[in-house]
Protein backbone atom coordinates (compact mmCIF):
# COMPACT_ATOMS: atom_id res chain seq x y z
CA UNK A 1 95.48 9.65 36.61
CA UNK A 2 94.81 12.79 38.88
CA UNK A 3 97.29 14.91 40.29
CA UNK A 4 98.02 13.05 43.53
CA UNK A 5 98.12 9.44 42.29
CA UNK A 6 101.01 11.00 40.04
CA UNK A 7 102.65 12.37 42.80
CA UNK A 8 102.38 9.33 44.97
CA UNK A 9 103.53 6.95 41.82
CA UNK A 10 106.30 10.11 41.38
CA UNK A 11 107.52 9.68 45.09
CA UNK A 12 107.81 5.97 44.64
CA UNK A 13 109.86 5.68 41.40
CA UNK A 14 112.09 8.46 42.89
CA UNK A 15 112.42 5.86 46.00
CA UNK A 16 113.31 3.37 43.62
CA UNK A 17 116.09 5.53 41.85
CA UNK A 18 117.70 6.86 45.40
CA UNK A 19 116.20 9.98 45.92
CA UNK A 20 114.28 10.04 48.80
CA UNK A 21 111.44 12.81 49.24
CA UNK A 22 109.34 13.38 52.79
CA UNK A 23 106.10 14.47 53.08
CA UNK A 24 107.71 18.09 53.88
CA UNK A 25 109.18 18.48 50.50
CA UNK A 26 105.36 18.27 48.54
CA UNK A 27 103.21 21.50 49.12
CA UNK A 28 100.04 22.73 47.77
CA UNK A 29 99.50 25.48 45.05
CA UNK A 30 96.51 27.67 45.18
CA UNK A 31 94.77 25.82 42.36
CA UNK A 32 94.95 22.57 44.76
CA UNK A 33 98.05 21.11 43.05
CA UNK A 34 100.68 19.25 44.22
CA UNK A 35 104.47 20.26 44.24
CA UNK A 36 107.19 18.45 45.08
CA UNK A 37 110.97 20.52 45.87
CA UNK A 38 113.20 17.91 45.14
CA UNK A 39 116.57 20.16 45.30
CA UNK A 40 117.67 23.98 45.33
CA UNK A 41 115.86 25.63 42.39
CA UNK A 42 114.33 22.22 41.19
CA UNK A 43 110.60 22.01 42.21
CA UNK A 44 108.20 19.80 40.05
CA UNK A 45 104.20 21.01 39.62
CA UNK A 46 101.96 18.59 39.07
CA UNK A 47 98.52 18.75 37.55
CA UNK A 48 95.79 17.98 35.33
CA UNK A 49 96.24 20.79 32.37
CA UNK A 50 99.93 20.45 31.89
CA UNK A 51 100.89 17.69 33.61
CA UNK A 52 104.29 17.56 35.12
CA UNK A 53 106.68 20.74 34.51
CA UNK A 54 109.89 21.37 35.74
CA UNK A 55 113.12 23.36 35.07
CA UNK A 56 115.89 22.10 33.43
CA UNK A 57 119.23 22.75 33.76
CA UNK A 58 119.21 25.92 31.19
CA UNK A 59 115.83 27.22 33.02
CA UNK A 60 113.87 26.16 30.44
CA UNK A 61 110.12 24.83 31.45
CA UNK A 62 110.10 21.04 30.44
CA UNK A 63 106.67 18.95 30.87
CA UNK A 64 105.64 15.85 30.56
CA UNK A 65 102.44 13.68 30.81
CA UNK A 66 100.78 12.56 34.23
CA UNK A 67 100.71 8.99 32.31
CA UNK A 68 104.71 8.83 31.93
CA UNK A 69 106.10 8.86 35.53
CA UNK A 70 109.01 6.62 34.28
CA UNK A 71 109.82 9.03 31.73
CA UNK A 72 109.81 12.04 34.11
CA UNK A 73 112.38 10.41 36.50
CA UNK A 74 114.57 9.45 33.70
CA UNK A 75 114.66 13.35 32.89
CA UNK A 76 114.74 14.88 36.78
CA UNK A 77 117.82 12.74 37.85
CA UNK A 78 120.44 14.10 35.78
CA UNK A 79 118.80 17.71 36.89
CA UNK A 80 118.42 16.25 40.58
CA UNK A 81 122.20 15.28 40.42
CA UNK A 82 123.68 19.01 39.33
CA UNK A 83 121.62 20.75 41.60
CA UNK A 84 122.45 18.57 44.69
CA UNK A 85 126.40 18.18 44.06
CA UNK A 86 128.06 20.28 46.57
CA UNK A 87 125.06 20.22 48.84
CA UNK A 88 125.64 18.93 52.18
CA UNK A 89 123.42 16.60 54.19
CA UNK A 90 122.49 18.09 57.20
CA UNK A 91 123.14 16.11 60.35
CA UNK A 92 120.43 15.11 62.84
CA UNK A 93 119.88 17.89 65.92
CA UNK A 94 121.10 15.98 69.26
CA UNK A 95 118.92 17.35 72.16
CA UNK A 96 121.23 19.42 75.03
């Protein structure tokens, strides 16, 4: 699987679990790799050598195959949840 069909199949299991990502929260790293900032201080790297990798919530680098997206959701939620208690939706702009 390369890099971006994980991140695609990433971004739809996260749909599936309730977190909902936009196309604003994946960016590109210098080696042509996909990241996706899911929450404040939670950003996962995708690609080829090391798969996915992640913080947890000690700071410690966790990773995990491209082949186990299932696996890697079951391990970002619990993170996703801590980091995004007490962090307020923002509310839609209304033109003036």
């Amino acid at each position: 699987m390369t890099p971006d069909e994980a991140l695609a199949e990433l971004r739809n299991e996260l749909q599936a679990a309730g977190v909902l990502t936009e196309d604003r929260d994946v960016f590109w790293c210098a080696a042509d790799e996909p990241m996706l900032s899911l929450a404040p201080g939670l950003v996962i790297w995708i690609g080829r050598q090391h798969g996915f990798r992640w913080p947890d919530q000690k700071g410690r680098w966790r990773k995990c195959s491209l082949d186990d997206v299932c696996g890697v959701v079951d391990l970002i939620l619990p993170i996703y949840k801590q980091r995004m208690s007490g962090v307020e939706a923002a509310t839609q702009a209304e033109p003036v």
